[in-house]
Protein backbone atom coordinates (compact mmCIF):
# COMPACT_ATOMS: atom_id res chain seq x y z
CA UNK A 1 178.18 128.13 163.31
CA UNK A 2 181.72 128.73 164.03
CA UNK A 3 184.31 131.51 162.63
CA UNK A 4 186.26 128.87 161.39
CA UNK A 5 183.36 127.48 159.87
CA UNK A 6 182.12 130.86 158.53
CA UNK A 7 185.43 131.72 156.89
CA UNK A 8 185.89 127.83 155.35
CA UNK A 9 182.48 127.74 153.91
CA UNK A 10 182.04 127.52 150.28
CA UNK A 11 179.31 131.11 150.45
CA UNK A 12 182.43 133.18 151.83
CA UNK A 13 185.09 131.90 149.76
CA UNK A 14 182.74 132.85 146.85
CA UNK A 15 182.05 136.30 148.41
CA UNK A 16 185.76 136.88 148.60
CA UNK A 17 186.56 135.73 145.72
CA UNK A 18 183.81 138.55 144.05
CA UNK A 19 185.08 141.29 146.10
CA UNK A 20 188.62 140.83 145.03
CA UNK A 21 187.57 140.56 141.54
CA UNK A 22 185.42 143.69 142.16
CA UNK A 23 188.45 145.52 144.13
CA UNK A 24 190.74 144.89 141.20
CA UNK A 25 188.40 146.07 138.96
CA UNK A 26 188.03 149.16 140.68
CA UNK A 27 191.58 149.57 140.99
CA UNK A 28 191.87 149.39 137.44
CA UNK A 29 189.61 151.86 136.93
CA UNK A 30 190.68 154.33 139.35
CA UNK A 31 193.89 153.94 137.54
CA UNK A 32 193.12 154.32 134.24
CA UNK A 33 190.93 157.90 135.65
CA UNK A 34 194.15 158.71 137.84
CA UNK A 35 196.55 158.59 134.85
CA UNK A 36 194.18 160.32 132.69
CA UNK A 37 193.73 162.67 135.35
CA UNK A 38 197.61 163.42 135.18
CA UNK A 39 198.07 163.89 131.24
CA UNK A 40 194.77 166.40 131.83
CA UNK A 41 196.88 168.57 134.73
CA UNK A 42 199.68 168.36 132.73
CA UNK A 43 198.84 169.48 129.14
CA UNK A 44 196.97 172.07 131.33
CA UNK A 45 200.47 173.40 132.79
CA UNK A 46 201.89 173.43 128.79
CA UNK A 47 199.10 175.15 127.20
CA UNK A 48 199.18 178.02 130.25
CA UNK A 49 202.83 177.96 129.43
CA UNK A 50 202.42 177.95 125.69
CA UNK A 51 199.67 180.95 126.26
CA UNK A 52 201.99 183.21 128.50
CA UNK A 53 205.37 182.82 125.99
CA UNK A 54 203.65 183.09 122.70
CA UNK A 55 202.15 186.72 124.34
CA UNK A 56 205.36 187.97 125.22
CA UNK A 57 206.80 187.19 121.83
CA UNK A 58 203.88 188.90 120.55
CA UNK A 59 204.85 191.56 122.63
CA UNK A 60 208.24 192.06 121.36
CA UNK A 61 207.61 191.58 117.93
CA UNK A 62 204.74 194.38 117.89
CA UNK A 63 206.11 196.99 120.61
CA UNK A 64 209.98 196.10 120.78
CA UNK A 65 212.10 194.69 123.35
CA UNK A 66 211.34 197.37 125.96
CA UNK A 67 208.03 196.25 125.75
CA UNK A 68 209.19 193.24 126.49
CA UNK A 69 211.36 194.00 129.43
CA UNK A 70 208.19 195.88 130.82
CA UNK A 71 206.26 192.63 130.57
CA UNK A 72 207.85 190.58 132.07
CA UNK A 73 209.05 192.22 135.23
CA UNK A 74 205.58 192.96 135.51
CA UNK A 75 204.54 189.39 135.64
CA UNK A 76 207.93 189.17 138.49
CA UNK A 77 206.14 191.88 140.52
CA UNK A 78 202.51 190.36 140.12
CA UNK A 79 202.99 186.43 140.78
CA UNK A 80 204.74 185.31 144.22
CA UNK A 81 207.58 183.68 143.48
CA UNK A 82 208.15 180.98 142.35
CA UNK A 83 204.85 179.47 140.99
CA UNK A 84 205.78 180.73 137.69
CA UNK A 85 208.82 181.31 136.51
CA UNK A 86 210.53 184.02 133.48
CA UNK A 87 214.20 184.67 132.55
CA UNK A 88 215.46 187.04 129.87
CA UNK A 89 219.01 186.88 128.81
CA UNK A 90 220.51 188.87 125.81
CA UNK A 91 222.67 187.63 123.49
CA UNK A 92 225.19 187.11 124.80
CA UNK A 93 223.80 185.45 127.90
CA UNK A 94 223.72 187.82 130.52
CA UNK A 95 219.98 188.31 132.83
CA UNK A 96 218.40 190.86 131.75
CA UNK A 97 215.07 190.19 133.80
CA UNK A 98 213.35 187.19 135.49
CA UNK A 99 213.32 185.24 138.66
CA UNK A 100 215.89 182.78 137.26
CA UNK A 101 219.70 182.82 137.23
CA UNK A 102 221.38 182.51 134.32
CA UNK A 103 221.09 179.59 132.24
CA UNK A 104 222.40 177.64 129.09
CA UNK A 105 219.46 178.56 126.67
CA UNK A 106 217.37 175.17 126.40
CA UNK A 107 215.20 175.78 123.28
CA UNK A 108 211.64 173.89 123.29
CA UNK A 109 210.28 172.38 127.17
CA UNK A 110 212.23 171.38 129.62
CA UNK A 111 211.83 170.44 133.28
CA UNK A 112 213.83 172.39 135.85
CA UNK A 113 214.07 173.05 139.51
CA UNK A 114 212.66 175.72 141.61
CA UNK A 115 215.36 178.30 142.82
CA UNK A 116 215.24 178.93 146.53
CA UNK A 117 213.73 181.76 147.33
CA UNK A 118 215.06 185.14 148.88
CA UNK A 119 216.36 185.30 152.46
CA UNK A 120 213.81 188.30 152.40
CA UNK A 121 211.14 186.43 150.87
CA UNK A 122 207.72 184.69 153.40
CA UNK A 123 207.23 181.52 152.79
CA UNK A 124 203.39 180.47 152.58
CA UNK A 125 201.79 176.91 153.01
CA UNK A 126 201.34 176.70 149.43
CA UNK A 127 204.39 178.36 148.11
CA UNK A 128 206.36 175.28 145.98
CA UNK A 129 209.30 174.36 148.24
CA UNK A 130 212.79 174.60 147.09
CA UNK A 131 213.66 172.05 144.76
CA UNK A 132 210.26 171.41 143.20
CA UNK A 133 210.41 170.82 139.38
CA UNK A 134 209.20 173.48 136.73
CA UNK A 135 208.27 172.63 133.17
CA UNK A 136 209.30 175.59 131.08
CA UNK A 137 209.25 176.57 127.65
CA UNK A 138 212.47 178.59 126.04
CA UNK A 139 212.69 180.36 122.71
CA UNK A 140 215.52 182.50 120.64
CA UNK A 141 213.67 185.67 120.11
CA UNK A 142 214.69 187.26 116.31
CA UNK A 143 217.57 189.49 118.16
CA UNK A 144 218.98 186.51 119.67
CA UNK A 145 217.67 187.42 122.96
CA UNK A 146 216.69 183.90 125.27
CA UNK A 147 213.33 184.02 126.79
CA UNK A 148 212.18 181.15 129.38
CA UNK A 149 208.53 180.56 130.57
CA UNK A 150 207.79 177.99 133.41
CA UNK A 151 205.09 177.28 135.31
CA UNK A 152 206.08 175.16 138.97
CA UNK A 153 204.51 171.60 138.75
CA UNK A 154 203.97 171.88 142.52
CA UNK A 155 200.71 172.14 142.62
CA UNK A 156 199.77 169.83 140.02
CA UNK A 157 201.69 167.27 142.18
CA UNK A 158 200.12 168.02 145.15
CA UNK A 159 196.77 167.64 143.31
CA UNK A 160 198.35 164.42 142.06
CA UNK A 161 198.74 163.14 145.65
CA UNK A 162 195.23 164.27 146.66
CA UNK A 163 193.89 162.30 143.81
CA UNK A 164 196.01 159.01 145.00
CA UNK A 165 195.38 159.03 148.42
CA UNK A 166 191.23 159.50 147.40
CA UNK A 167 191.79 156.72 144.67
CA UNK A 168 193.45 154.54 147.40
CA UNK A 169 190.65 155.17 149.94
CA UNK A 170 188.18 154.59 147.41
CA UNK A 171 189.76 151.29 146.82
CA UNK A 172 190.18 150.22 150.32
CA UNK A 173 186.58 151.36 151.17
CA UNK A 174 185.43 149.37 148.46
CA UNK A 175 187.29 146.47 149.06
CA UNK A 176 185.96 146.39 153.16
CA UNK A 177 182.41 147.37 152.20
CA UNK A 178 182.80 144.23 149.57
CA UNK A 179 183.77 142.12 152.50
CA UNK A 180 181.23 143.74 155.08
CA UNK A 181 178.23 143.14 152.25
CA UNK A 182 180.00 139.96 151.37
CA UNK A 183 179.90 138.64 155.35
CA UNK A 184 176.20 139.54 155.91
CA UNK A 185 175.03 138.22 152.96
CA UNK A 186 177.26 134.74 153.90
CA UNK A 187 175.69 134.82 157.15
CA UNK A 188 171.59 135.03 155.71
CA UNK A 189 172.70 132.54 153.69
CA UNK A 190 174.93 130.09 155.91
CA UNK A 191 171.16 130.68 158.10
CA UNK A 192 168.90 129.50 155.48
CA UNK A 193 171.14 126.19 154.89
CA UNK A 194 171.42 125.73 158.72
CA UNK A 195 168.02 125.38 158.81
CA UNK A 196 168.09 122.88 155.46
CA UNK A 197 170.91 120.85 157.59
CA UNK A 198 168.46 121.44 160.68
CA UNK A 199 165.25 119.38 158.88
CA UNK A 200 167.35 116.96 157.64
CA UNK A 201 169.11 116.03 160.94
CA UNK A 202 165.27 115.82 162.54
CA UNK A 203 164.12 113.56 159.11
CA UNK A 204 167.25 111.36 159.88
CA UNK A 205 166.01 111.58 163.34
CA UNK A 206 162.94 109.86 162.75
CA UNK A 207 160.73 112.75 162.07
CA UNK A 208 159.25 112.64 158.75
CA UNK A 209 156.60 115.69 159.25
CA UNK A 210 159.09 118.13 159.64
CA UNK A 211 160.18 120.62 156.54
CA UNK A 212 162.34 123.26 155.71
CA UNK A 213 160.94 126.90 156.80
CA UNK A 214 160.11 129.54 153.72
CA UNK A 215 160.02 132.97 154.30
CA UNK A 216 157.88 134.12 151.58
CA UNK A 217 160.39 135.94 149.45
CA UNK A 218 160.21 133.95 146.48
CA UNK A 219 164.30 133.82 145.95
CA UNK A 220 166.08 130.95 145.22
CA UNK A 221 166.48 129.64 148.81
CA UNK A 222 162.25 129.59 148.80
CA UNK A 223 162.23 127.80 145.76
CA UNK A 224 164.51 125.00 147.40
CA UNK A 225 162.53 124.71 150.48
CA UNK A 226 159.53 124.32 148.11
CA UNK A 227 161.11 121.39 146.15
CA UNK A 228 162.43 119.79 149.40
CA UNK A 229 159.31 119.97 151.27
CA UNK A 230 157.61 118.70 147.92
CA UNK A 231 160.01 116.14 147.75
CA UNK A 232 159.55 115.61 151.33
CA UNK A 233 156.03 115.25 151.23
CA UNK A 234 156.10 112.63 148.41
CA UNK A 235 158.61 110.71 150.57
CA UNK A 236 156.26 110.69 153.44
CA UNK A 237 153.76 109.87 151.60
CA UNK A 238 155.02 107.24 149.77
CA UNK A 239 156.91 106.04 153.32
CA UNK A 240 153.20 106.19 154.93
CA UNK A 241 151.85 103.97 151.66
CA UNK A 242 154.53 101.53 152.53
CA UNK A 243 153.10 100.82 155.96
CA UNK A 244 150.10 100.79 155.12
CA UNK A 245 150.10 98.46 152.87
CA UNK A 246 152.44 96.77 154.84
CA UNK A 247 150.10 96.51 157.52
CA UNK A 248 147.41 95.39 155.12
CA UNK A 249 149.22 92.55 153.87
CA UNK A 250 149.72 91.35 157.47
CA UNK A 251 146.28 92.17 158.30
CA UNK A 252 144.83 91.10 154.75
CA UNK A 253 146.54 88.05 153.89
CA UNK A 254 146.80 86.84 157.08
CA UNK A 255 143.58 85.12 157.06
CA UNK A 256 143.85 83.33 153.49
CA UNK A 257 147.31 82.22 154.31
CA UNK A 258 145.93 81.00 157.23
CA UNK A 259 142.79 79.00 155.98
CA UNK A 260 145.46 77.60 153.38
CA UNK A 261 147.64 76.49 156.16
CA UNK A 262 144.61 75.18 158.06
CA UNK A 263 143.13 73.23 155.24
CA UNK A 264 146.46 71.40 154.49
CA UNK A 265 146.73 70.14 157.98
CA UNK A 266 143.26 68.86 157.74
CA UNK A 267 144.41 67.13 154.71
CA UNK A 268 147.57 65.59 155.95
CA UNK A 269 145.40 64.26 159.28
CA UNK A 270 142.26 63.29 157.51
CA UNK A 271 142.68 62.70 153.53
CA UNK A 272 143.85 59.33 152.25
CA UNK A 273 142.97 58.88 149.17
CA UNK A 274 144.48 60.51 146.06
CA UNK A 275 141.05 61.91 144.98
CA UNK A 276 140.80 63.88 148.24
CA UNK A 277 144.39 65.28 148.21
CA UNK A 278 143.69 66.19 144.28
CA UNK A 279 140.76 68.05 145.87
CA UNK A 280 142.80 69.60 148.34
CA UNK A 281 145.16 70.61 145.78
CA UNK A 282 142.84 72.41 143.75
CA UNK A 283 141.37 74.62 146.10
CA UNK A 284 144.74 75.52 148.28
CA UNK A 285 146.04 76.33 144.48
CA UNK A 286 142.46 78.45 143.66
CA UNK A 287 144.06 80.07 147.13
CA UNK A 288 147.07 81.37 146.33
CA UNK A 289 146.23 82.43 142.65
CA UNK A 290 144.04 84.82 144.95
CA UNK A 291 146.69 85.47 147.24
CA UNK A 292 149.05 86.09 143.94
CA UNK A 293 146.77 88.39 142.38
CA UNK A 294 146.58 90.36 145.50
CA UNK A 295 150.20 90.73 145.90
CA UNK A 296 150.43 91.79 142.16
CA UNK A 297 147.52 94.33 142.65
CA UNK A 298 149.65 95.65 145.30
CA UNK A 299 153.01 95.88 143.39
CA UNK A 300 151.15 97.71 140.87
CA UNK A 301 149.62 100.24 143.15
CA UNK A 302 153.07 101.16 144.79
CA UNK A 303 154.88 101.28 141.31
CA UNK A 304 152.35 103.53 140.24
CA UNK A 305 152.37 105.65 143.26
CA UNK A 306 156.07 105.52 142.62
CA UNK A 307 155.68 107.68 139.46
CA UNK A 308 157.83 105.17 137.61
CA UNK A 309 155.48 104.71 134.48
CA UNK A 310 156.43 108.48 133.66
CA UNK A 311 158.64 107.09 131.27
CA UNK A 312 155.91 105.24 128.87
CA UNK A 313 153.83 108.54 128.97
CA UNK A 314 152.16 109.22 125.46
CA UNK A 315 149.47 110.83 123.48
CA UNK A 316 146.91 108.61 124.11
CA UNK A 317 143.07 108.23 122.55
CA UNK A 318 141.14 108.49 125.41
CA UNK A 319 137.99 108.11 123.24
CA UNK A 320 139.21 104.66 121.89
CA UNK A 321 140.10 103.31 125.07
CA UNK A 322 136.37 104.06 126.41
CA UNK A 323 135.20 102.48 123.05
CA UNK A 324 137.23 99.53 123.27
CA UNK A 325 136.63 99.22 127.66
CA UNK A 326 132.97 99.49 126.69
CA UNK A 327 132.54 96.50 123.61
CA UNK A 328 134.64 93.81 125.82
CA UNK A 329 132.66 94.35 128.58
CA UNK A 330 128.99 94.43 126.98
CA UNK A 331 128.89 90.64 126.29
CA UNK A 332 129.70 90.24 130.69
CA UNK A 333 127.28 93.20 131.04
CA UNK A 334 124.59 90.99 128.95
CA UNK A 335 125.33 88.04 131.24
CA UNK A 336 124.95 89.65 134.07
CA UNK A 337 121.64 91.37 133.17
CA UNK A 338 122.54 94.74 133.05
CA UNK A 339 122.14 97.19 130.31
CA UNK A 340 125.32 98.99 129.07
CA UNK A 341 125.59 102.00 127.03
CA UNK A 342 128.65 104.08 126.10
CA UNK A 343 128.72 107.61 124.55
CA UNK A 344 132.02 108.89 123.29
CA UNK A 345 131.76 112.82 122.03
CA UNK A 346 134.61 113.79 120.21
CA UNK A 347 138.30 112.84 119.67
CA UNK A 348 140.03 113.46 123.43
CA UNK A 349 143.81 113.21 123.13
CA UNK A 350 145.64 112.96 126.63
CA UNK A 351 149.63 112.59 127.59
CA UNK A 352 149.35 109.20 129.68
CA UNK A 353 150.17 105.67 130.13
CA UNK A 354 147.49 103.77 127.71
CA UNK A 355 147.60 100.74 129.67
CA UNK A 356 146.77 102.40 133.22
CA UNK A 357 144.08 104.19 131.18
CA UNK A 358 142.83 100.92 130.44
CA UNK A 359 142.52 99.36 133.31
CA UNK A 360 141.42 102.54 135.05
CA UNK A 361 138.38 102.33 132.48
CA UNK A 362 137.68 98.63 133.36
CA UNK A 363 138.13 98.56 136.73
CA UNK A 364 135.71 101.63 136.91
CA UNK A 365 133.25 99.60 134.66
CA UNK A 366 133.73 96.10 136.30
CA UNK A 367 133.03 97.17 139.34
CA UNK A 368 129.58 98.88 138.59
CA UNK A 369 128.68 95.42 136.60
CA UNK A 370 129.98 93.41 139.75
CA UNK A 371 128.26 95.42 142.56
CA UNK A 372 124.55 95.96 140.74
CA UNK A 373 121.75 93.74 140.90
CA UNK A 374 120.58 92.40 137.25
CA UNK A 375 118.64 94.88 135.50
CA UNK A 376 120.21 98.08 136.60
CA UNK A 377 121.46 100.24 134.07
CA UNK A 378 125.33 101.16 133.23
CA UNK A 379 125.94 104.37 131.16
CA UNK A 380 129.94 105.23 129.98
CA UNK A 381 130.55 108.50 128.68
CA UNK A 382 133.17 110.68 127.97
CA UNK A 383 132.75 114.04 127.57
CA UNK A 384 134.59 117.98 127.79
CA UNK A 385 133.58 120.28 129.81
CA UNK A 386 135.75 123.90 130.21
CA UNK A 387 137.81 122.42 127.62
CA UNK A 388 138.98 119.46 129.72
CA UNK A 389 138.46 115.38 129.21
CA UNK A 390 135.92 114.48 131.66
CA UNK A 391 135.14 110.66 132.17
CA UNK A 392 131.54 109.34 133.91
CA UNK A 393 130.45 105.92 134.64
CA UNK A 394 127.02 105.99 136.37
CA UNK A 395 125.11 103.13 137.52
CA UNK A 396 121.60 102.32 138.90
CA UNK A 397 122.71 100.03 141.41
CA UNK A 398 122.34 100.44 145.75
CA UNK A 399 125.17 103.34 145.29
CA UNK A 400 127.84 103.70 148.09
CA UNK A 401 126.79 105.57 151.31
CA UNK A 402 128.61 109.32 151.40
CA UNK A 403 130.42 108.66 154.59
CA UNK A 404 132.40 105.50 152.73
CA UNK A 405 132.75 106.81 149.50
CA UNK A 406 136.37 108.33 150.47
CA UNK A 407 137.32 104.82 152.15
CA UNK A 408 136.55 102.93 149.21
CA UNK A 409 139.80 104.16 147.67
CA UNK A 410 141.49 102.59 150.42
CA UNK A 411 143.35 99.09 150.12
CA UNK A 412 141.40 96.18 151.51
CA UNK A 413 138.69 98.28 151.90
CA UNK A 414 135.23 96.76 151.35
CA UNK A 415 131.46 97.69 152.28
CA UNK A 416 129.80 95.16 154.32
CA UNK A 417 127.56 94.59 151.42
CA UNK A 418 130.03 93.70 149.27
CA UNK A 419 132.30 91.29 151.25
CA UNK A 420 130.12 88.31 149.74
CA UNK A 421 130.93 88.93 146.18
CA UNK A 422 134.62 88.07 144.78
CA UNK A 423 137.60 90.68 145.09
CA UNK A 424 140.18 91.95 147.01
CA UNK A 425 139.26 95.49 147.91
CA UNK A 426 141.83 96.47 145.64
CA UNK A 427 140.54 97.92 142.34
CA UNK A 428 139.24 101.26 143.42
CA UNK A 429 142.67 101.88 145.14
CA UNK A 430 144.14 101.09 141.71
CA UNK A 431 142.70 103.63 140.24
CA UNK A 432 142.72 106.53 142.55
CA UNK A 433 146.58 105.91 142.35
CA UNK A 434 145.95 105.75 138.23
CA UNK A 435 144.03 109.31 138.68
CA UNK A 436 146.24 110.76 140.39
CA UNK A 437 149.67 109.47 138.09
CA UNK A 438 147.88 111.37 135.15
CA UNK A 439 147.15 114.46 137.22
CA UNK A 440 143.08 113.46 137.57
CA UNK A 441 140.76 114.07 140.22
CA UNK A 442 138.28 111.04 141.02
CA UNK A 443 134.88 111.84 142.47
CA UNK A 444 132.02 109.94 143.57
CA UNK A 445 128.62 111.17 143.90
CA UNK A 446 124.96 110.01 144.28
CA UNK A 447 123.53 109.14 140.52
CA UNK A 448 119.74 109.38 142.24
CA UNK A 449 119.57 106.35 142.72
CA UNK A 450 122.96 104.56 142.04
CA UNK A 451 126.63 105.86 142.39
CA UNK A 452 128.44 108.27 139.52
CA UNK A 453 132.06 108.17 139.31
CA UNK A 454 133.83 111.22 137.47
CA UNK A 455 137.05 111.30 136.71
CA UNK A 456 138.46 115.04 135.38
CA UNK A 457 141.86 114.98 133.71
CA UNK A 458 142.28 118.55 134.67
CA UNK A 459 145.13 120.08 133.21
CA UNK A 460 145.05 118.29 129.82
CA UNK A 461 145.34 120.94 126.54
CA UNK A 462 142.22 121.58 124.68
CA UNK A 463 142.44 119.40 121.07
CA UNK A 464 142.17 121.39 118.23
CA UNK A 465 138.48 121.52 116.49
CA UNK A 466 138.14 120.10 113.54
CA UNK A 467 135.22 118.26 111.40
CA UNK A 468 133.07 116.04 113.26
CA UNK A 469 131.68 112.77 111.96
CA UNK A 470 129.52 109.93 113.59
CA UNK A 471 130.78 106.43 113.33
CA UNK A 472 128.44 103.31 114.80
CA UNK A 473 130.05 99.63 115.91
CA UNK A 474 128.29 96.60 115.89
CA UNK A 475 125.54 96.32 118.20
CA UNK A 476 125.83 93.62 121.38
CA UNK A 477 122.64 92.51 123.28
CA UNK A 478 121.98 94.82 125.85
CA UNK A 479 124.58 97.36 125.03
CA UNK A 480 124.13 100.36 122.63
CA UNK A 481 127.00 102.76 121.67
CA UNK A 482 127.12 106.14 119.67
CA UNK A 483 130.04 107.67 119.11
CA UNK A 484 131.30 110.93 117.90
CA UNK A 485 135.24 111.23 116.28
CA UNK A 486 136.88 114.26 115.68
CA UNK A 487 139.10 113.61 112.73
């Protein structure tokens, strides 16, 4: 990535626009502590100043005003001039002591400059220099005498500048490790979206297994790549079931089109009487109601691989679905001369789509009645196990062989010994997709002898116990049911 494009993305502008918020905050702060700071050095100045002149009034109102005198020229003699400051005038105005010429008595504070100091006098680095302002204090003593206390403000201001010039380095410092913080944590994250622009240019591309790198951390950006690889994957996927079934409907259909096709020819060259194009009519229509049902069977697989029936989801009674699946198909059961029993234990609630549930159920049982010999049995229970619905439909039939059992969930897909009977290879694909809309896991194992299918809906909240009663329906030839409802 460019400077230009560092500084014009959207991540820096925002990191700028924290640290200035953050810098002016600061600023306000260091402010408010700086002016504090300055009322605290000041009313420090007036109380030593308040001290030092109420103790020489003391002073001359207990010993007198030779006392006084005493005082403060000893003060003169002990502080280098001029950090504080005394004058003494009588009466009638003329010095008596101090280190200040004579002045127009001021009563109450007053802020004054620094005298310059004797020719005689050294200098030092931290004397006040001449000019610098005093705050002083003057009172009328009771024999009309003037006395002045200052203390120089020097000091204070040079604290004063200290205190700026460390506020204003604080501030700056704050402001450029804002920025510095600010530019790293820009460039991390101007990374991570590089390599989010990075997949997608290579999914544009043409490469569909590529995703967006994680790095384990569990932060936001990881919990992006995890949706758009999720989302990728169910693109791919559902890219992948577009092909495939594409292919399967030219590899599928195909062959009935072209018998159709065939057969009308045959009819145009050879037929000529109306009873043999009737004839021909009916069976090229028998055709393509086959060849219409199989492109509906197909539409409903991808819509529900699409996850559009989300929206119809439900509470559903899975226990009157079974119930209801089982009685309309005991009277084909009876034809075909297999016995059918259902067992229902229990009221099972789950959050579906009651029409896939349905058909799930039917296709499930349809196919056991359609793919066992007469006189095998059919058994249709639903149960809970570990809390969770848990559907069964076991059979006593030939069974499928393990190494096709995960094929048969395939489109088109048939066994060899099962291409004779009517169908489309379509049902069991219907209802893996079905499972796996409502979050299910479909298995198929060996029922010793026949085939089991299972279907968990794993995930699905445990109903609430209550009362159980035991309800009967109607017996059908061949078919027995007990059922148990949770009410």
């Amino acid at each position: 990535m460019t400077l230009r494009n560092f500084f014009s993305s959207s991540s820096f502008r925002l990191v700028a626009w924290c640290a200035a918020v953050f810098g002016v905050s600061v600023a306000v702060l260091l402010l408010t502590v700086y002016w504090i700071t300055l009322a605290a050095i000041e009313q420090q100045l007036r109380d030593s100043v308040e001290r030092e002149s109420r103790l020489l009034v003391e002073i001359h109102a207990a010993r007198g005003h030779d006392a006084l005198l005493r005082g403060v020229q000893r003060r003169i003699s002990d502080l280098r001039s001029p950090r504080r400051v005394l004058l003494l005038q009588d009466a009638s105005g003329r010095l008596v002591a101090g280190n200040l010429p004579v002045m127009t008595p001021v009563m109450g504070w007053t802020t004054l400059d620094v005298p310059a100091p004797p020719a005689d006098q050294v200098v030092k680095g931290d004397d006040a220099p001449p000019g610098s302002a005093v705050i002083a204090l003057g009172r009328r003593l009771p024999g009309g005498e003037f006395l002045l206390v200052g203390e120089n403000l020097y000091r204070a201001e040079k604290a004063e500048e200290a205190i700026a010039l460390a506020f204003a380095w604080g501030i700056v410092t704050t402001v450029l490790l804002a920025l510095g913080g600010g530019a790293l944590i820009t460039a991390g994250f101007l990374k991570r979206i590089e390599e989010v622009n990075r997949t997608s240019r290579s999914i544009m591309d043409g490469n569909l297994s590529n995703r967006v790198p994680t790095r384990g951390s569990g932060d936001e950006m990881d919990q992006l790549a995890f949706n758009l690889n999720a989302m990728l994957d169910r693109i791919q996927a559902l890219m992948e079931s577009v092909k495939r079934v594409s292919d399967d409907i030219a590899h599928d259909l195909r062959t009935p089109l072209s018998r159709l096709r065939q057969r009308l020819e045959l009819a145009r060259a050879r037929v000529a009487t109306p009873e043999g194009y009737a004839a021909v009519m009916d069976q090229s229509i028998v055709e393509l109601d086959a060849i219409l049902e199989t492109f509906q069977a197909l539409l409903r697989i991808a819509q529900i691989e699409a996850g559009t029936r989300h929206a119809a989801f439900a509470e559903v009674d899975l226990d009157a679905i079974v119930f209801a699946v089982a009685e309309t198909f005991a009277p084909v059961a009876e034809d075909s001369g297999h016995k059918l029993q259902a067992s229902v234990e229990g009221s099972v609630t789950v959050h579906g789509d009651r029409g896939l549930l349905t058909q799930m159920a039917a296709n499930l049982l349809e196919n056991s009645i359609r793919h066992c010999a007469p006189g095998a049995a059919i058994a249709m229970t639903l149960t809970r196990e570990g809390g969770v619905p848990v559907l069964r439909i076991s059979d006593t039939g030939r069974g499928i062989p393990e190494a096709e059992r995960e094929k048969v969930f395939r489109r088109f897909y048939r066994l060899e010994t099962s291409r004779t009977t009517p169908g489309n290879g379509l049902g069991l694909a219907l209802v893996k997709a079905v499972a796996d809309l409502h979050g299910a896991a479909i298995e198929l194992s060996d029922n010793g002898p026949g085939l089991r299918v299972t279907v968990r809906f794993s995930g699905f909240p445990e109903d609430h116990a209550s009362p159980v009663r035991t309800e009967t329906v109607p017996e059908q030839p061949a078919f027995s049911a007990d059922r148990t409802v949770v009410s």
